[in-house]
PDB file of N, CA and C in Angstrom:
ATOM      1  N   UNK A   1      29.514 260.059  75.136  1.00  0.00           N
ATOM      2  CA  UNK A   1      30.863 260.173  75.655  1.00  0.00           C
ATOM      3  C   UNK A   1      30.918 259.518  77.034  1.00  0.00           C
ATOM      4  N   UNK A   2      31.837 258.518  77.120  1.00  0.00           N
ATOM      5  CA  UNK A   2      31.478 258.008  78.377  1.00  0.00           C
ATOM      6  C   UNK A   2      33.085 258.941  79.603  1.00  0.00           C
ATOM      7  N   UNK A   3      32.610 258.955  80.626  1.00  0.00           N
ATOM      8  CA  UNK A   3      33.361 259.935  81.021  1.00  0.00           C
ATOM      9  C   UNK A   3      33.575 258.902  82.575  1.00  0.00           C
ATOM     10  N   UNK A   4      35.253 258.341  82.715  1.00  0.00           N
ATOM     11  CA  UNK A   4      35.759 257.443  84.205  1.00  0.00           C
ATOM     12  C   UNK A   4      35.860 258.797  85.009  1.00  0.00           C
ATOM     13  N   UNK A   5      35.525 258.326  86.228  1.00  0.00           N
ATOM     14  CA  UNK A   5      35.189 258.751  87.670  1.00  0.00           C
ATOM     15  C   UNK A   5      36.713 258.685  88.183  1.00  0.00           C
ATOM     16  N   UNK A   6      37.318 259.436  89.241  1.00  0.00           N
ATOM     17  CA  UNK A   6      38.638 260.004  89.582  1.00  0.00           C
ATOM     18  C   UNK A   6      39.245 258.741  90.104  1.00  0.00           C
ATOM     19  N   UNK A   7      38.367 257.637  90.849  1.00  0.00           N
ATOM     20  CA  UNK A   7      38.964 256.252  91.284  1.00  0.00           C
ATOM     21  C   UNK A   7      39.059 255.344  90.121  1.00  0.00           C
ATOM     22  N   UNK A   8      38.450 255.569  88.758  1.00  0.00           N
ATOM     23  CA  UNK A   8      38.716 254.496  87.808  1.00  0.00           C
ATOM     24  C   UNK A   8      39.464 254.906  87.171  1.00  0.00           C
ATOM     25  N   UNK A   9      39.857 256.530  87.092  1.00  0.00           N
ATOM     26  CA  UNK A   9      40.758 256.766  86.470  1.00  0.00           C
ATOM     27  C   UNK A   9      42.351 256.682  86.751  1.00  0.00           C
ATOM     28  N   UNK A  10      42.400 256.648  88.012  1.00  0.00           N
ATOM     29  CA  UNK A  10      43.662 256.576  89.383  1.00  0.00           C
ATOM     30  C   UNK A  10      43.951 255.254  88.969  1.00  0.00           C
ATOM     31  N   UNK A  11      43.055 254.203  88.966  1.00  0.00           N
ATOM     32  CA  UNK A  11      43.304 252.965  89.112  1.00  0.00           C
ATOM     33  C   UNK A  11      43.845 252.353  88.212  1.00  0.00           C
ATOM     34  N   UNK A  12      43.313 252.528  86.650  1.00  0.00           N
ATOM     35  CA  UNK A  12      44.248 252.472  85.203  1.00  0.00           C
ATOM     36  C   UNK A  12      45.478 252.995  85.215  1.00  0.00           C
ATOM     37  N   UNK A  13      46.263 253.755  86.270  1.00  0.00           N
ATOM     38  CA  UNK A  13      47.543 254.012  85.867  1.00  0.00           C
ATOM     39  C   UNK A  13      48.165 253.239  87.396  1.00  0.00           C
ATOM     40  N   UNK A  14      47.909 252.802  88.534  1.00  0.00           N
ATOM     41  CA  UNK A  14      48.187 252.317  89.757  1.00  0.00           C
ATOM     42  C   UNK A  14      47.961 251.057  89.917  1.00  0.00           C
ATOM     43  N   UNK A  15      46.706 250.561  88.918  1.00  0.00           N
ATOM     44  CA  UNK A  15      46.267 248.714  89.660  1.00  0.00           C
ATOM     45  C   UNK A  15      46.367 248.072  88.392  1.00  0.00           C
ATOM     46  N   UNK A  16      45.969 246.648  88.781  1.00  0.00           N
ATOM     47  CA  UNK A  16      45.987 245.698  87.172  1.00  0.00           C
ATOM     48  C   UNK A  16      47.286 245.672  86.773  1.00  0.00           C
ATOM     49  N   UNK A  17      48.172 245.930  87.537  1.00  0.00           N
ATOM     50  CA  UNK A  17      49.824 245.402  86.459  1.00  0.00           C
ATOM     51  C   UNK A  17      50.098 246.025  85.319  1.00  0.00           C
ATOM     52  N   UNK A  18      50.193 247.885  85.927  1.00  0.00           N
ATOM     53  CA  UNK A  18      50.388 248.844  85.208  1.00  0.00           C
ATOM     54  C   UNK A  18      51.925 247.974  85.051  1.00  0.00           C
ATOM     55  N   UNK A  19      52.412 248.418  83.217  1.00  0.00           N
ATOM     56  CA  UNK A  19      53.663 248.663  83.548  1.00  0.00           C
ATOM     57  C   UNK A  19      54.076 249.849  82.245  1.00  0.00           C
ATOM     58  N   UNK A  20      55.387 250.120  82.478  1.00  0.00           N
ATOM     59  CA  UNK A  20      55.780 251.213  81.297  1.00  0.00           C
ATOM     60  C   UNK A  20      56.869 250.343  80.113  1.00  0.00           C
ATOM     61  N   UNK A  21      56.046 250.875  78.544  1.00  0.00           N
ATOM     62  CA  UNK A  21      56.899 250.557  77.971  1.00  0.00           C
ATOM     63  C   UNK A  21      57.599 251.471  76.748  1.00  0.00           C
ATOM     64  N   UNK A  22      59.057 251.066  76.835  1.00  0.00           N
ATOM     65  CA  UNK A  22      59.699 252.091  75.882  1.00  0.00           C
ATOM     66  C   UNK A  22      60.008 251.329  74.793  1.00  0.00           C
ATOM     67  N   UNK A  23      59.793 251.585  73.833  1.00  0.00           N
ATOM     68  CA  UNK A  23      60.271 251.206  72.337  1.00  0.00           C
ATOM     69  C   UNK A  23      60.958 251.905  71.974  1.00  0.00           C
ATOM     70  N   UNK A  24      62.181 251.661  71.011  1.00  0.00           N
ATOM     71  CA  UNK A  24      62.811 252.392  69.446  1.00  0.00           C
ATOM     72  C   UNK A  24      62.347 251.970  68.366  1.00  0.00           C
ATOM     73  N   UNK A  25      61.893 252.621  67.302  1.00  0.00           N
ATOM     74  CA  UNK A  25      60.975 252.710  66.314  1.00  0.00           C
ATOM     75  C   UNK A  25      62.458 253.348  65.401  1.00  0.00           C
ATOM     76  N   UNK A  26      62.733 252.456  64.190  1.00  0.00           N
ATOM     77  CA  UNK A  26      63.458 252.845  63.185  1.00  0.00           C
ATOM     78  C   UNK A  26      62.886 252.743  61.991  1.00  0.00           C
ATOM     79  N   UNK A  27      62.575 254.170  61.178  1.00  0.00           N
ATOM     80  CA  UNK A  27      62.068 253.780  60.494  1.00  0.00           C
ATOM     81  C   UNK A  27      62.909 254.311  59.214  1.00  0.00           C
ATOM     82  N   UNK A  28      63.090 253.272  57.770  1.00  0.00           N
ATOM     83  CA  UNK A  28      63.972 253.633  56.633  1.00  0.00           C
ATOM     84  C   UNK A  28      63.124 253.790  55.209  1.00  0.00           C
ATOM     85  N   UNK A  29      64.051 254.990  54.460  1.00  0.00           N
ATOM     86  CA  UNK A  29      62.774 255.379  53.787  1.00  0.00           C
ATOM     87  C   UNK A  29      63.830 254.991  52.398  1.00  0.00           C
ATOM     88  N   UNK A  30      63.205 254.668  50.804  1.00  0.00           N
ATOM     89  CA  UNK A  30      63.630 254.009  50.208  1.00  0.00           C
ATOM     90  C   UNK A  30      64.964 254.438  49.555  1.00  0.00           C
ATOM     91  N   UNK A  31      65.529 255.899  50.189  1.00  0.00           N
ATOM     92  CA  UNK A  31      66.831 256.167  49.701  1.00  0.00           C
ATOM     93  C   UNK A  31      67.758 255.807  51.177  1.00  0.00           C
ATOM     94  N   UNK A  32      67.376 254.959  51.973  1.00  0.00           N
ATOM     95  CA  UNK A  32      68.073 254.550  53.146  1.00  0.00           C
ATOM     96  C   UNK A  32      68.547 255.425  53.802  1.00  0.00           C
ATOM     97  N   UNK A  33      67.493 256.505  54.085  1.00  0.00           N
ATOM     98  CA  UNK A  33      67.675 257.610  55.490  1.00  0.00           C
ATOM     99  C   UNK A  33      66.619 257.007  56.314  1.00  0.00           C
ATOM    100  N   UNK A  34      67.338 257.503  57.735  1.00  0.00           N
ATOM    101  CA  UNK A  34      67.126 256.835  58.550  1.00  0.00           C
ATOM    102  C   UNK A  34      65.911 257.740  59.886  1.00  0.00           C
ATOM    103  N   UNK A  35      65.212 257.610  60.042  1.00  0.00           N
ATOM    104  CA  UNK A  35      64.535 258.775  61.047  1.00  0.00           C
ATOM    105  C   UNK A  35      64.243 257.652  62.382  1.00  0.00           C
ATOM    106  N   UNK A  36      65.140 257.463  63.671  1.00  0.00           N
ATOM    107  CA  UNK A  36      64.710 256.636  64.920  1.00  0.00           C
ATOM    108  C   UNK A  36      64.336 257.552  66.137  1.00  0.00           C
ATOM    109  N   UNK A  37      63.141 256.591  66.862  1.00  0.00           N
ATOM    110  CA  UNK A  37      62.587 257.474  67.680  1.00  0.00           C
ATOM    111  C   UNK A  37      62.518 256.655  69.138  1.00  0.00           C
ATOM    112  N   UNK A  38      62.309 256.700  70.191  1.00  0.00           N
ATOM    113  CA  UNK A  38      61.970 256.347  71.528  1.00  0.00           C
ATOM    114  C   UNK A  38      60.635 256.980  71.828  1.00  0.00           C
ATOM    115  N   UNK A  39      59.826 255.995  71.906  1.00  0.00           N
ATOM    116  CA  UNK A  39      57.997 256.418  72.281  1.00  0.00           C
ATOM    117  C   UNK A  39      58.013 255.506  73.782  1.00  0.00           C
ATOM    118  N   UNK A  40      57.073 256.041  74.412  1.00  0.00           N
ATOM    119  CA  UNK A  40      57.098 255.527  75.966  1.00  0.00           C
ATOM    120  C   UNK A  40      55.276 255.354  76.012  1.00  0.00           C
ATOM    121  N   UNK A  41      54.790 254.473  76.489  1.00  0.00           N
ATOM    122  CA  UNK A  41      53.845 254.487  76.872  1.00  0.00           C
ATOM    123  C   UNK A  41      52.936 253.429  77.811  1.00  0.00           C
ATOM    124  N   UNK A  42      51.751 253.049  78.528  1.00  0.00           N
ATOM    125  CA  UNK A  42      51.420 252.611  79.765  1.00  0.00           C
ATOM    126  C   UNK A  42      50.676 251.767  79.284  1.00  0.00           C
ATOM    127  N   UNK A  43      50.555 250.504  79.831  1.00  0.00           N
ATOM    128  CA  UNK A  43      49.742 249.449  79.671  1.00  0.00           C
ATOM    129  C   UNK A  43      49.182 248.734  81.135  1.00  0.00           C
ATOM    130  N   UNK A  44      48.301 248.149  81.128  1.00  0.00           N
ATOM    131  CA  UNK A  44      47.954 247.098  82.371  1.00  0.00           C
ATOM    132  C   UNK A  44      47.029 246.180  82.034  1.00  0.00           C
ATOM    133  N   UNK A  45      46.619 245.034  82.819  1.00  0.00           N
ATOM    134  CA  UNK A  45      46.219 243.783  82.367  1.00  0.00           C
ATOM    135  C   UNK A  45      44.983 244.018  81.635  1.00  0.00           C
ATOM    136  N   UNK A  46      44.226 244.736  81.711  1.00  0.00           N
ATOM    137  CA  UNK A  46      42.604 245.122  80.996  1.00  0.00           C
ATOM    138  C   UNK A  46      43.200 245.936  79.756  1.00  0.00           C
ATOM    139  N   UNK A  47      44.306 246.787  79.534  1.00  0.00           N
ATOM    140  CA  UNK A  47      44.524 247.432  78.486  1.00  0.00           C
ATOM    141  C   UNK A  47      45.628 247.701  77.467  1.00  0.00           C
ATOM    142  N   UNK A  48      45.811 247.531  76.423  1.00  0.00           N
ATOM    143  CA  UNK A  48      47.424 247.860  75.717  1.00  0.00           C
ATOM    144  C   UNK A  48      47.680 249.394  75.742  1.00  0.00           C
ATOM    145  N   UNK A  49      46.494 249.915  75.696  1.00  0.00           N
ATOM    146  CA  UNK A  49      47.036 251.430  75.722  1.00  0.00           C
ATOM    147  C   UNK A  49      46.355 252.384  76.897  1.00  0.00           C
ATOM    148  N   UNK A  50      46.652 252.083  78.163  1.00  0.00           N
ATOM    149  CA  UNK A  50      46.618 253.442  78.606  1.00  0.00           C
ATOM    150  C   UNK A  50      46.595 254.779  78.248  1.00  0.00           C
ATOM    151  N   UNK A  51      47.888 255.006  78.273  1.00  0.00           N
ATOM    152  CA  UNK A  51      48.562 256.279  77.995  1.00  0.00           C
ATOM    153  C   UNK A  51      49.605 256.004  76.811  1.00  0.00           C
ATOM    154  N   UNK A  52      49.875 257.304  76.022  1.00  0.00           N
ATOM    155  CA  UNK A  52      50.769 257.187  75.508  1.00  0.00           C
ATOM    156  C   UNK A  52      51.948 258.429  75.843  1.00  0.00           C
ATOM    157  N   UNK A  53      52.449 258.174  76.164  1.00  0.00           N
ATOM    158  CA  UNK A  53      53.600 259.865  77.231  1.00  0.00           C
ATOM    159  C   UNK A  53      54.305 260.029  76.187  1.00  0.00           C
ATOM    160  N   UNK A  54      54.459 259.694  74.912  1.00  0.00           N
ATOM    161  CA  UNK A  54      55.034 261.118  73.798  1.00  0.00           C
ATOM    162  C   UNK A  54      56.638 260.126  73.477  1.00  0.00           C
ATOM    163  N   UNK A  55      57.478 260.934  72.429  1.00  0.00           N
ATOM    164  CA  UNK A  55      58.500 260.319  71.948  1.00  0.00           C
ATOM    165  C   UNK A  55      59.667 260.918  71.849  1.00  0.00           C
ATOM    166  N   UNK A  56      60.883 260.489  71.958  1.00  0.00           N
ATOM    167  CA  UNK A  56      61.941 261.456  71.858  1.00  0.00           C
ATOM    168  C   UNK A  56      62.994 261.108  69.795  1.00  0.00           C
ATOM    169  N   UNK A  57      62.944 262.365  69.505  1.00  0.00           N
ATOM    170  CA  UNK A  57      63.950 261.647  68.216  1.00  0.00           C
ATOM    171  C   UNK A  57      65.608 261.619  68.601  1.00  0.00           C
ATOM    172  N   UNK A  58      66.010 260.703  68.191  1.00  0.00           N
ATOM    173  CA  UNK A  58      67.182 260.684  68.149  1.00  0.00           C
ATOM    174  C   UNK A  58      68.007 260.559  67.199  1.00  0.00           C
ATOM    175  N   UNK A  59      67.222 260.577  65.906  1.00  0.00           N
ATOM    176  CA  UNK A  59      68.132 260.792  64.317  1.00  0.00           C
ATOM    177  C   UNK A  59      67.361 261.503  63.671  1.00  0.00           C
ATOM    178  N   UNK A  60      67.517 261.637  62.757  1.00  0.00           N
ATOM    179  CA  UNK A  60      66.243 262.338  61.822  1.00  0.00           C
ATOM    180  C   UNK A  60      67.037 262.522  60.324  1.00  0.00           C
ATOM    181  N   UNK A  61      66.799 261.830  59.525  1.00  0.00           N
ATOM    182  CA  UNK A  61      67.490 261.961  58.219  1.00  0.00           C
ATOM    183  C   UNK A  61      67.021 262.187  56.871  1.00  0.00           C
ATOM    184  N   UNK A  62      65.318 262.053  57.093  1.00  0.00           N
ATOM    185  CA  UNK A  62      64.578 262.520  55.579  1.00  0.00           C
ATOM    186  C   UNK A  62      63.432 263.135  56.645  1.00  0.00           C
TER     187      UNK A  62
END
């Protein structure tokens, strides 16, 4: 298990060209209900996934 130290961990969310990104995710299921969501999560130049900070629904149909 490799385990980052409190400055490498600070630094993945502060240096390298953190930025935040929000998506909508629609997804349709084959009787055309609809379930869309907003997911948020952190990236920077060494990584696509930081963090992922969770999703909000905003339809929900099947």
């Amino acid at each position: 298990v490799a385990i980052l130290d409190k400055k490498s961990y600070f630094d993945s969310y502060y240096e390298n060209q953190v930025k935040s990104i929000v998506a909508k995710y629609t997804y349709i299921n084959k009787d055309k209900g609809k379930d869309i969501f907003i997911a948020s999560s952190f990236m920077n130049a060494d990584e696509c996934s930081v963090r992922f900070n969770g999703y909000i629904t905003l339809s929900r149909e099947f």
